[in-house]
Protein backbone atom coordinates (compact mmCIF):
# COMPACT_ATOMS: atom_id res chain seq x y z
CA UNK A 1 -11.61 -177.29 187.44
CA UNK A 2 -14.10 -174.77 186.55
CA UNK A 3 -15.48 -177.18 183.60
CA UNK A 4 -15.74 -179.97 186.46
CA UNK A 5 -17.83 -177.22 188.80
CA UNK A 6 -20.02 -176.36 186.12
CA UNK A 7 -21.09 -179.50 185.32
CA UNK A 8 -21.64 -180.42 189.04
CA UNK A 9 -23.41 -177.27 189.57
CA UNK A 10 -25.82 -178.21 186.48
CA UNK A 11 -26.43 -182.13 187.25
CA UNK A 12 -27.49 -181.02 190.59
CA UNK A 13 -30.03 -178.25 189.96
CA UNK A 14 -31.72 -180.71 186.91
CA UNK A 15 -31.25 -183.97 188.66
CA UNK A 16 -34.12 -185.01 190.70
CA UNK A 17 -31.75 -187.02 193.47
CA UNK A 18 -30.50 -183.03 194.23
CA UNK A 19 -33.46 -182.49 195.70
CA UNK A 20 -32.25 -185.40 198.71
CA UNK A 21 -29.13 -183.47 198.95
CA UNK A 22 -28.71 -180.67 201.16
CA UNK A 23 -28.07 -176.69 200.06
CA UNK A 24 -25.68 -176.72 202.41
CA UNK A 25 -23.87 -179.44 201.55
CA UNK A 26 -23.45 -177.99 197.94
CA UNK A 27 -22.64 -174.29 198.90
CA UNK A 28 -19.67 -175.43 201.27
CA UNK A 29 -18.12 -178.11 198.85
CA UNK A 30 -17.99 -174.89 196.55
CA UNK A 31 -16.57 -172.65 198.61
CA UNK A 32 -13.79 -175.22 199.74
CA UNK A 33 -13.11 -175.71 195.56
CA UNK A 34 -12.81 -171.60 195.19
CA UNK A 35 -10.24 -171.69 198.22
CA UNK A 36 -7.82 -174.21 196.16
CA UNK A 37 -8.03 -172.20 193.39
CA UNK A 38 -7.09 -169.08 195.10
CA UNK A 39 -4.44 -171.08 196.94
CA UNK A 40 -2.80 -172.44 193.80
CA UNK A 41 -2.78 -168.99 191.86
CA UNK A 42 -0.98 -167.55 195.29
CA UNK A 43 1.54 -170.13 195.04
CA UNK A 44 2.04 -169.28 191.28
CA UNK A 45 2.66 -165.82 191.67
CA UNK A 46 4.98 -166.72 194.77
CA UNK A 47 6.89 -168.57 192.17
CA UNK A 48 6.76 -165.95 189.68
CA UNK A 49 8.09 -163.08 192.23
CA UNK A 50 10.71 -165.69 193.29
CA UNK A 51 12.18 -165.66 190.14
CA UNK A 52 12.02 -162.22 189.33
CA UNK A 53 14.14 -161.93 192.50
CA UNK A 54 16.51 -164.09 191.77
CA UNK A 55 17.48 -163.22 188.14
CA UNK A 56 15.35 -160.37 186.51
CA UNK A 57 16.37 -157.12 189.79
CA UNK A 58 19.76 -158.08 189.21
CA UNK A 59 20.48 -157.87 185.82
CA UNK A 60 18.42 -154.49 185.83
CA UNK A 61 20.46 -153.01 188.56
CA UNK A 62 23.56 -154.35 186.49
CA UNK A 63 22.26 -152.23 183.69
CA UNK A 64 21.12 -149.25 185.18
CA UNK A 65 25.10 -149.11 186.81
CA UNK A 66 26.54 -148.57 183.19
CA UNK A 67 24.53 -145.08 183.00
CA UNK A 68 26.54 -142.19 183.96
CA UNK A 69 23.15 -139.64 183.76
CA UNK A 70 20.66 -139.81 185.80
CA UNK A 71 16.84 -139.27 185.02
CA UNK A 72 15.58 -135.57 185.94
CA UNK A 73 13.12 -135.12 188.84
CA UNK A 74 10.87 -132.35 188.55
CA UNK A 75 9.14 -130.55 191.12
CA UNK A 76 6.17 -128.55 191.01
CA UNK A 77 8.09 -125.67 190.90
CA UNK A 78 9.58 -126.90 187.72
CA UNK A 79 6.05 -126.99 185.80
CA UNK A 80 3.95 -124.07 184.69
CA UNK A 81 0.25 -123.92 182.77
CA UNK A 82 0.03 -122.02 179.06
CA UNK A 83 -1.95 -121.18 176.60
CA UNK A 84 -0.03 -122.44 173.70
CA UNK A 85 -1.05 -121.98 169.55
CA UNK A 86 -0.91 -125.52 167.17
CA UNK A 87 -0.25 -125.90 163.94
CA UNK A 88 -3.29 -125.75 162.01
CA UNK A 89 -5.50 -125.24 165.05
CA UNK A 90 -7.35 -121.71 166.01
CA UNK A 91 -7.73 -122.95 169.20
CA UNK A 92 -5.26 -122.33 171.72
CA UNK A 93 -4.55 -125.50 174.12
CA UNK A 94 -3.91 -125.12 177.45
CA UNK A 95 -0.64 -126.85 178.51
CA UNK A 96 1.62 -127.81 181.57
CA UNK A 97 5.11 -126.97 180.43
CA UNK A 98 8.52 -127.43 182.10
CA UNK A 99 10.69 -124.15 182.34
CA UNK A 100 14.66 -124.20 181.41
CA UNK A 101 16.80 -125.03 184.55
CA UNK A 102 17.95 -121.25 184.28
CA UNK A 103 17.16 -118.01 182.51
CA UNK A 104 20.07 -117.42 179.61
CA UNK A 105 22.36 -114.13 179.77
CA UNK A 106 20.41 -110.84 180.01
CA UNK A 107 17.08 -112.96 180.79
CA UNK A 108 14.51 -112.42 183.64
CA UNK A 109 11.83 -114.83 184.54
CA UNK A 110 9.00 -113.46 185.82
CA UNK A 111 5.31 -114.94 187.08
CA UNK A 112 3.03 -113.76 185.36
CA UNK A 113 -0.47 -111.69 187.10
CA UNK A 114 -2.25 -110.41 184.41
CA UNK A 115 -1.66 -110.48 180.98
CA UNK A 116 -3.41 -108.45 177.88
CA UNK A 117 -5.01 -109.59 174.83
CA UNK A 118 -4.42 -107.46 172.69
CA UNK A 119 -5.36 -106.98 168.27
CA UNK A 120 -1.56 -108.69 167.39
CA UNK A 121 -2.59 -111.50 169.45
CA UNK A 122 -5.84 -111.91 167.54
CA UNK A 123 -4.01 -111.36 164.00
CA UNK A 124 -1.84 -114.32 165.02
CA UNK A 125 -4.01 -116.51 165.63
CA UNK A 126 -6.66 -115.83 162.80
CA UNK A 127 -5.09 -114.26 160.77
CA UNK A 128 -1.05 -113.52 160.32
CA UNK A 129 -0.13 -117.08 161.48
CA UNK A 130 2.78 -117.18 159.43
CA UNK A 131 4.39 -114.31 160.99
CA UNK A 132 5.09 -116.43 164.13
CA UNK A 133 7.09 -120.11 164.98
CA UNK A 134 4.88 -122.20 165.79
CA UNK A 135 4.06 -123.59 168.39
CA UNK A 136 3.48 -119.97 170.06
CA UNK A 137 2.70 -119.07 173.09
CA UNK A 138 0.97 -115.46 172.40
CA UNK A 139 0.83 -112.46 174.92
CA UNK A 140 2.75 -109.23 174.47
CA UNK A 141 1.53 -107.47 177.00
CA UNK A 142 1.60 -108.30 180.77
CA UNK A 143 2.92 -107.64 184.53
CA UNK A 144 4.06 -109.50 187.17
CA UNK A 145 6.97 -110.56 189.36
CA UNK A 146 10.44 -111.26 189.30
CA UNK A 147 10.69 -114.81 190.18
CA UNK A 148 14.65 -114.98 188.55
CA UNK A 149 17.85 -112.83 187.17
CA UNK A 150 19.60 -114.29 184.69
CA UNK A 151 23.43 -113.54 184.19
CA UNK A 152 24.82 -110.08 182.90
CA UNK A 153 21.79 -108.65 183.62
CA UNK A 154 22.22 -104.67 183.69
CA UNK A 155 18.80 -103.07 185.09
CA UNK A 156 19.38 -103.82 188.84
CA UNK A 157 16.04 -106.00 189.09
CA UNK A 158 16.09 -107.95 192.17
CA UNK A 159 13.39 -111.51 193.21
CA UNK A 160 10.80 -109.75 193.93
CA UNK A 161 9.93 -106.62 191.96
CA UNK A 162 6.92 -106.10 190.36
CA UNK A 163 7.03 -105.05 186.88
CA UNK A 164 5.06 -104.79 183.18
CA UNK A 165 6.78 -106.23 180.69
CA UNK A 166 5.79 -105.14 176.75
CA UNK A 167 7.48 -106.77 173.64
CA UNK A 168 7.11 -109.49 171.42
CA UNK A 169 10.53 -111.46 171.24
CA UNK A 170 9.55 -113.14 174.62
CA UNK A 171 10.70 -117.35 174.25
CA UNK A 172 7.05 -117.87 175.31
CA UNK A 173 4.71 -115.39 175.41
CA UNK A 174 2.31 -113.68 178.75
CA UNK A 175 -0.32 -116.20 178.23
CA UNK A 176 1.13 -118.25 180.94
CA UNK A 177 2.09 -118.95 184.52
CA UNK A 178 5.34 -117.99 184.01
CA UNK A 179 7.79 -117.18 181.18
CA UNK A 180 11.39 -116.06 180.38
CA UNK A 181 11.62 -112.19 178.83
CA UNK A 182 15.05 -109.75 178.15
CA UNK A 183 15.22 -107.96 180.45
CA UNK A 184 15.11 -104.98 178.39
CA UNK A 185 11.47 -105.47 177.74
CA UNK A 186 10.68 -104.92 181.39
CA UNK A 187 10.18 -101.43 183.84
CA UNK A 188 9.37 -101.44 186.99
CA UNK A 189 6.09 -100.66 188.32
CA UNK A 190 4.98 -97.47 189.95
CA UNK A 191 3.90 -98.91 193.54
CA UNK A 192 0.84 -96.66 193.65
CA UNK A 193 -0.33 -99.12 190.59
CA UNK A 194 -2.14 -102.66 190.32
CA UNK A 195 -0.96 -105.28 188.40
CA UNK A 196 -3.82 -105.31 186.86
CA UNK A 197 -3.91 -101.22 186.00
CA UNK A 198 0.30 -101.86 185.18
CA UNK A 199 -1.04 -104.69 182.25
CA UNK A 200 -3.96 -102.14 181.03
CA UNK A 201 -1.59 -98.68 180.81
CA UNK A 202 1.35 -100.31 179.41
CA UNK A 203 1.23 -100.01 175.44
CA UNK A 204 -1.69 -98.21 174.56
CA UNK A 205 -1.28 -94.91 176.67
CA UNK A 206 2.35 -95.19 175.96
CA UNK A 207 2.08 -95.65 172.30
CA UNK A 208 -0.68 -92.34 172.36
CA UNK A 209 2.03 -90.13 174.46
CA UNK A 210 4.67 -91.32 171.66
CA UNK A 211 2.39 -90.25 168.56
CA UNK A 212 1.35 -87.09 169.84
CA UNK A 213 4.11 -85.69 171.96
CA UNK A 214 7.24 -86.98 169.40
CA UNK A 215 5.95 -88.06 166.19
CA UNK A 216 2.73 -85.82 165.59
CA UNK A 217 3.06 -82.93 168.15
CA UNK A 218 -0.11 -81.44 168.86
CA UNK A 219 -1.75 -78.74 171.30
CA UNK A 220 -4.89 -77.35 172.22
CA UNK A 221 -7.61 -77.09 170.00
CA UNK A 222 -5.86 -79.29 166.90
CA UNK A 223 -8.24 -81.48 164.87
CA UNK A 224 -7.04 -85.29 165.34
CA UNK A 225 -8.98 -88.68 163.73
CA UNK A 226 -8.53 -91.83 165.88
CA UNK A 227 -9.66 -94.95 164.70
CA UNK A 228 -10.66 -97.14 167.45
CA UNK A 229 -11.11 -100.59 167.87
CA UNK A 230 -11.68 -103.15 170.87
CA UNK A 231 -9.15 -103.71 172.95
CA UNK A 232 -8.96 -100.28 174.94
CA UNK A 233 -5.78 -98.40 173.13
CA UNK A 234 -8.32 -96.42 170.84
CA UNK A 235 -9.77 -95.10 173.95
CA UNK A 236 -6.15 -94.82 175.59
CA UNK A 237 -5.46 -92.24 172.78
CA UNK A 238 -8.87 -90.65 172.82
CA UNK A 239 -7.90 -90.21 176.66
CA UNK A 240 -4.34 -88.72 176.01
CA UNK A 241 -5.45 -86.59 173.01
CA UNK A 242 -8.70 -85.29 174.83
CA UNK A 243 -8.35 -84.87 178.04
CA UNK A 244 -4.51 -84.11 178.41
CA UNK A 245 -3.75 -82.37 175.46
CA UNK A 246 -7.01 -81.29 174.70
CA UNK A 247 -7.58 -81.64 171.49
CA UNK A 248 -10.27 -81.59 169.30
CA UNK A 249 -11.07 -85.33 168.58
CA UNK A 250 -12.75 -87.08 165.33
CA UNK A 251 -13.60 -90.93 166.20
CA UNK A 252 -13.94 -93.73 163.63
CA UNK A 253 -14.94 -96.79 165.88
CA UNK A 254 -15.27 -100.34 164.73
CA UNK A 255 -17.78 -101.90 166.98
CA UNK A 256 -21.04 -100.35 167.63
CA UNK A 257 -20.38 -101.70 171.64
CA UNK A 258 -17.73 -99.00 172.14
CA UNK A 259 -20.00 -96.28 170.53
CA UNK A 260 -21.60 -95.01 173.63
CA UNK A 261 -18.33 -94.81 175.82
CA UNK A 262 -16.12 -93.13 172.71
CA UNK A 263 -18.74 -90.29 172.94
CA UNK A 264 -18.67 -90.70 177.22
CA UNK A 265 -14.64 -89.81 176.34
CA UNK A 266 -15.47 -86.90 174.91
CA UNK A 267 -15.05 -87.27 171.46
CA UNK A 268 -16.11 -84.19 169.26
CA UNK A 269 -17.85 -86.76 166.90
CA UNK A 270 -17.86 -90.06 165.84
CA UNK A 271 -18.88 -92.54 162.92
CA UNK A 272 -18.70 -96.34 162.90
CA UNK A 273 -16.54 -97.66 160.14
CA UNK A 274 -18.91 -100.53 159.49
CA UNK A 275 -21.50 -98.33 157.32
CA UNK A 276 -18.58 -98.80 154.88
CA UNK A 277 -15.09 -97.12 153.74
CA UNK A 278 -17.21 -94.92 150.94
CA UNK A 279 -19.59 -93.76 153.69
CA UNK A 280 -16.93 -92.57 156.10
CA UNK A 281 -14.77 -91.09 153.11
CA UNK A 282 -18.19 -88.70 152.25
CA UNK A 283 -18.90 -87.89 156.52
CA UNK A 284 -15.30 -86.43 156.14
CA UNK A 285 -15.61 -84.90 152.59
CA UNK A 286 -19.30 -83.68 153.48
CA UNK A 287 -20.17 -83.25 156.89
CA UNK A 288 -16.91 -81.89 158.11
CA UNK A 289 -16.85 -79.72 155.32
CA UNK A 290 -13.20 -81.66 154.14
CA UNK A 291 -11.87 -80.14 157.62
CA UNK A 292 -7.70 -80.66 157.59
CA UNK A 293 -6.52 -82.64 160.19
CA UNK A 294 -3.16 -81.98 162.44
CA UNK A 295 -2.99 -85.94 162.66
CA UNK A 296 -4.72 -89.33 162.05
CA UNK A 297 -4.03 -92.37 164.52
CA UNK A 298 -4.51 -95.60 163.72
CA UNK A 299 -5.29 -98.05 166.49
CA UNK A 300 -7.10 -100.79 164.99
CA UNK A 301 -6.73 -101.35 161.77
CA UNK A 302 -4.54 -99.23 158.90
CA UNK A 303 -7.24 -99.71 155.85
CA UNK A 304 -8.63 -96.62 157.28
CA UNK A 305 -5.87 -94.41 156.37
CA UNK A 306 -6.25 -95.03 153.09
CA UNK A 307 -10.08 -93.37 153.02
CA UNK A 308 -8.76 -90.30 155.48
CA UNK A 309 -5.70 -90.03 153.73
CA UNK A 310 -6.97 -86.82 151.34
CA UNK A 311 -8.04 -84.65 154.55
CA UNK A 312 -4.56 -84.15 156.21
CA UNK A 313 -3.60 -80.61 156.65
CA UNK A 314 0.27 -79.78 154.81
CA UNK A 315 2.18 -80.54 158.13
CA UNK A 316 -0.08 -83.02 159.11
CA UNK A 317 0.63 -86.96 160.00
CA UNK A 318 -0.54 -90.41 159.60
CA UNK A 319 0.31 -92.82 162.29
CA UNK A 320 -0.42 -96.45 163.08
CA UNK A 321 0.37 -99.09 165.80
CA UNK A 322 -0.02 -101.96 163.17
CA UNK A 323 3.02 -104.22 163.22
CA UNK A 324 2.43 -105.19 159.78
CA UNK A 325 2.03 -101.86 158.47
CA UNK A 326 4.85 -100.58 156.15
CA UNK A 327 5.25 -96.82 155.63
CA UNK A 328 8.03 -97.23 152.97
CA UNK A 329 5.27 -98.65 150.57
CA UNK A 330 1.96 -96.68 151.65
CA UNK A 331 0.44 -95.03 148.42
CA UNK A 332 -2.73 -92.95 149.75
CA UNK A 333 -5.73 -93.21 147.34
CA UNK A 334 -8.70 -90.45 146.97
CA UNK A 335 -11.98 -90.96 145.79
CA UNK A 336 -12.15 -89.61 142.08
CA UNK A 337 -14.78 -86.04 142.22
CA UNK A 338 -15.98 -87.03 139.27
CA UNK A 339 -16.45 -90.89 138.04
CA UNK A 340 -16.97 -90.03 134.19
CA UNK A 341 -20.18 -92.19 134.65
CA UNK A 342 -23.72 -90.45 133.77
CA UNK A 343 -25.49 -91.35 135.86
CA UNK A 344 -25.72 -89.69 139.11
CA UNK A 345 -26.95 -92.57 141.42
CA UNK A 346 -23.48 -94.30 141.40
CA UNK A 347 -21.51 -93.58 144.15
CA UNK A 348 -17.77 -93.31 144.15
CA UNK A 349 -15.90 -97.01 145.42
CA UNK A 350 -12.33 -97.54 146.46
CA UNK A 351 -11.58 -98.93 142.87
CA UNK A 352 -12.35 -95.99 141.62
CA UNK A 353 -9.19 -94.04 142.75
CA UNK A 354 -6.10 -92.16 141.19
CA UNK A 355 -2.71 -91.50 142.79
CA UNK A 356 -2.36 -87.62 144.46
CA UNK A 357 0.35 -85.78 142.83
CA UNK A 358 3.37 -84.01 144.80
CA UNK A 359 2.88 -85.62 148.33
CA UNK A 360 5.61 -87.43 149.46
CA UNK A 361 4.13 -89.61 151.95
CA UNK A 362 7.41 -91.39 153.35
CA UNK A 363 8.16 -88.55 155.56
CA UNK A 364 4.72 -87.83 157.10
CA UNK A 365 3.41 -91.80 157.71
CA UNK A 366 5.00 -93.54 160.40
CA UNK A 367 4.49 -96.59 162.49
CA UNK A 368 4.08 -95.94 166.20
CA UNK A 369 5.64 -98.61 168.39
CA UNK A 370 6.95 -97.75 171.73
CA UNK A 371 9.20 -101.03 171.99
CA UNK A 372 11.71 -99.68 169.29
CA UNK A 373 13.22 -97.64 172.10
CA UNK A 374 13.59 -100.41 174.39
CA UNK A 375 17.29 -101.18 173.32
CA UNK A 376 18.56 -97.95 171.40
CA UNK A 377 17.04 -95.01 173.78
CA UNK A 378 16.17 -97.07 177.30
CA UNK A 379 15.64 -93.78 178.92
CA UNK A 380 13.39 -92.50 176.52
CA UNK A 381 11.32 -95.26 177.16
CA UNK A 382 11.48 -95.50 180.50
CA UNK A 383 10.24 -91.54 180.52
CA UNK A 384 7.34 -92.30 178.27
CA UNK A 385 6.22 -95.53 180.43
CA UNK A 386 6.69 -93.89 183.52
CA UNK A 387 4.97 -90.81 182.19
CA UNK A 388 1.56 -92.89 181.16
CA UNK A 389 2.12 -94.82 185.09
CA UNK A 390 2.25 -91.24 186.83
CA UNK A 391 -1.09 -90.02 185.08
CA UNK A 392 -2.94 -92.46 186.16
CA UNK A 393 -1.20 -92.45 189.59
CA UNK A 394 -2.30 -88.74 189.59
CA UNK A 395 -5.90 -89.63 188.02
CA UNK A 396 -5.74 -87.92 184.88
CA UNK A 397 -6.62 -91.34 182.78
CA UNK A 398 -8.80 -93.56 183.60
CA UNK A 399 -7.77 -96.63 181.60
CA UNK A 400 -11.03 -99.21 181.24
CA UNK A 401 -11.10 -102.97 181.67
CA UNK A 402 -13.59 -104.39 179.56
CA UNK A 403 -13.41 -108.20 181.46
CA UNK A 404 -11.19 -110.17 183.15
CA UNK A 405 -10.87 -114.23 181.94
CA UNK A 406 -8.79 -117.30 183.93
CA UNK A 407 -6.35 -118.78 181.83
CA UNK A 408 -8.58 -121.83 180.78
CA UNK A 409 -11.14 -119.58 179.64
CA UNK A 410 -8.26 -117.82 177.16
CA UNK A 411 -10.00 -119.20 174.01
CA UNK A 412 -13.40 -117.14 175.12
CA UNK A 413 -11.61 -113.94 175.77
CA UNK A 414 -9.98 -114.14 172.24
CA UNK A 415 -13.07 -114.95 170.86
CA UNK A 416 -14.74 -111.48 172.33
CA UNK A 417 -12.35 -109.71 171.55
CA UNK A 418 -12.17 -111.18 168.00
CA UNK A 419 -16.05 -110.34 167.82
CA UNK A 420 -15.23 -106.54 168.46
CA UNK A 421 -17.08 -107.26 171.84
CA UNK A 422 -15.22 -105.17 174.09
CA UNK A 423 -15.15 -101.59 175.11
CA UNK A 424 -11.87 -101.43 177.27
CA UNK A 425 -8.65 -104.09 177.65
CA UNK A 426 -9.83 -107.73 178.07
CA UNK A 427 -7.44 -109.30 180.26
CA UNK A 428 -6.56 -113.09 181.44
CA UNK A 429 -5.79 -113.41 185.39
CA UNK A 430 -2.78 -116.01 185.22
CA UNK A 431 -1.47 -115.46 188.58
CA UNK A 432 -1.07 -118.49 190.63
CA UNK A 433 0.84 -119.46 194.36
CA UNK A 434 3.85 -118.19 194.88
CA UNK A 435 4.60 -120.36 197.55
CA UNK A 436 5.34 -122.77 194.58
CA UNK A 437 7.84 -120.34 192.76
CA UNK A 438 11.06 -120.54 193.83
CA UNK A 439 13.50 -117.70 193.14
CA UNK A 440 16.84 -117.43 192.44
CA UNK A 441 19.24 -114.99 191.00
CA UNK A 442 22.93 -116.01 189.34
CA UNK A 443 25.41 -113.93 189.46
């Protein structure tokens, strides 16, 4: 048919006896030949549906009888967005995910406001991949809401409560809408707090109160180094050691962006790390006069104790919040006084080291972590959580927010942060409706 029309079409527009036949005539004889063919391929597909009637819906139906399970609906209430880490990807992908019907024994699920992100969350991803199962959903610490109780639960949370959550055994991590956490891992929030001051204060004034009020006690006027970092717990403990217990304080920093405010903390002095380790081991040795210090936290990054190492006083300690740090095999090297080399120009390096005699360093190094008291001392932790919420409920801290990303702009904040480009806590605003969260709580 359309072979016939084409030829028609082509005879009549080269022929010259077209020209003694009307436009008319031609335009309605083709419009008559497009109506058959419509007609015919509705009568086809009439046909076709007939069939599919008539044998094909009820064989299917006959099948689908046999099956004793039936497909699962969800509901949007069902689905949540996360960040979530690849395999060989430094990217994280945001994802929509389908929660568990119901949180396991001792489980809470709770939405998620505001979540931190924080140097182990960096390390992670660039760096200490292996440490983690992927694919990972990062973010240790964060508050929010109670959106479920799981069974056997023992803290006497209820739908509803706001808390901050702090750990890193989560089955998916902060860095989401929603997640499932023990319920150990979770305290309830002062109400005189934000969400968003809850996910600033949790670990980094709590870890300071911990290293100088139980594992390096000190009191006013002690000399105390602090190396801080981005990510706001160097200036947490700069905060706690300062203006609380008043302290003397002696800053390494390790981004000239946070310079300015670790002196606005009131820092005694300060020297960037990045003018290298030799140059900070000889502004100890030299300018401070090798002054001996009551206790050195680490906030950051524990290379530095190695350089400060030779400048702790005989009851002095060296702390860090590193989770890869081990104290059991920390060997402190000191720069050599003299190199055996002539010439004077050389200065010391870190190769150029021996091992201190007569310090036993297993008793005075330790690795600060306020989590380790979430299961064997609950109420200590509770009193040092609740400690950190009530000083800044009273306005003795003032914890800083450096910026706040959306969830699909995750991959920027851990970027800045990466880049040493923030002065306080970056955090990442997950929250979302809660008219699409339904609770629920098992007995």
């Amino acid at each position: 048919m359309g072979d016939l029309t084409s030829v028609i079409v082509w005879y009549l527009s080269n022929n010259t006896l077209s020209n003694n036949i009307s436009q008319r005539r031609v335009n309605n004889w083709l419009k008559m030949h497009s109506l058959r063919l419509q007609y015919s391929r509705l009568n086809l597909y009439r046909n076709t549906f007939s069939l599919l009637e008539k044998y094909v819906k009820p064989s299917i139906a006959s099948c689908c009888s046999n099956f004793s399970t039936e497909l699962p609906s969800f509901n949007e209430s069902d689905q949540f967005k996360a960040a979530v880490l690849h395999p060989k990807k430094q990217n994280l992908t945001v994802e929509t995910l389908v929660l568990p019907d119901t949180a396991a024994d001792g489980m809470v699920r709770v939405g998620v406001d505001y979540c931190a992100v924080n140097g182990i969350d960096v390390k992670c991803i660039y760096q200490d991949i292996n440490t983690v199962t992927l694919p990972f959903i990062p973010g240790s610490e964060f508050s929010g809401e109670i959106l479920e109780v799981g069974p056997n639960c023992k803290r006497q949370f209820q739908i509803g409560d706001k808390v901050a959550v702090l750990g890193l055994k989560h089955v998916g991590g902060g860095l989401s809408h929603q997640c499932f956490v023990p319920e150990t891992e979770c305290i309830h929030v002062d109400p005189r707090l934000s969400q968003k001051d809850a996910a600033t204060i949790i670990q980094g004034y709590s870890n300071s109160l911990l290293a100088f009020t139980k594992y390096a006690p000190i009191k006013e006027g002690d000399d105390v180094v602090i190396f801080a970092g981005p990510g706001g717990d160097g200036l947490a403990a700069i905060d706690i050691a300062h203006n609380i217990l008043k302290a003397n304080v002696y800053v390494v920093f390790a981004s000239a962006s946070i310079d300015a405010l670790v002196r606005d903390e009131s820092a005694h002095k300060a020297i960037n790390c990045n003018v290298g380790l030799t140059k900070v081991y000889n502004y100890f040795k030299n300018t401070l006069a090798s002054k001996q210090f009551k206790a050195v936290f680490d906030t950051y990054d524990s290379k530095i104790l190695h350089v400060i190492a030779d400048f702790i006083s005989p009851n002095g300690y060296i702390l860090t919040e590193d989770p890869f740090f081990s104290p059991e095999t920390f060997e402190a090297p000191y720069f050599k006084k003299d190199t055996g080399k002539k010439s004077k120009k050389k200065k010391p390096t870190l190769e150029e080291i021996e091992e201190p005699e007569n310090i036993d360093w297993t008793e005075r190094v330790k690795k600060v972590d306020i989590t380790k008291y979430q299961t064997t001392e609950p109420e200590f932790y509770e009193q040092i959580v609740n400690q950190a919420f009530e000083l800044h409920a009273t306005e003795k801290i003032n914890p800083f927010v450096s910026q706040v990303w959306n969830l699909r702009e995750v991959n920027k904040a851990i970027q800045f942060v990466n880049l040493k480009k923030c002065l306080g806590k970056v955090l990442i605003d997950t929250r979302r409706k809660k008219a699409s969260l339904e609770g629920k709580q098992i007995a």
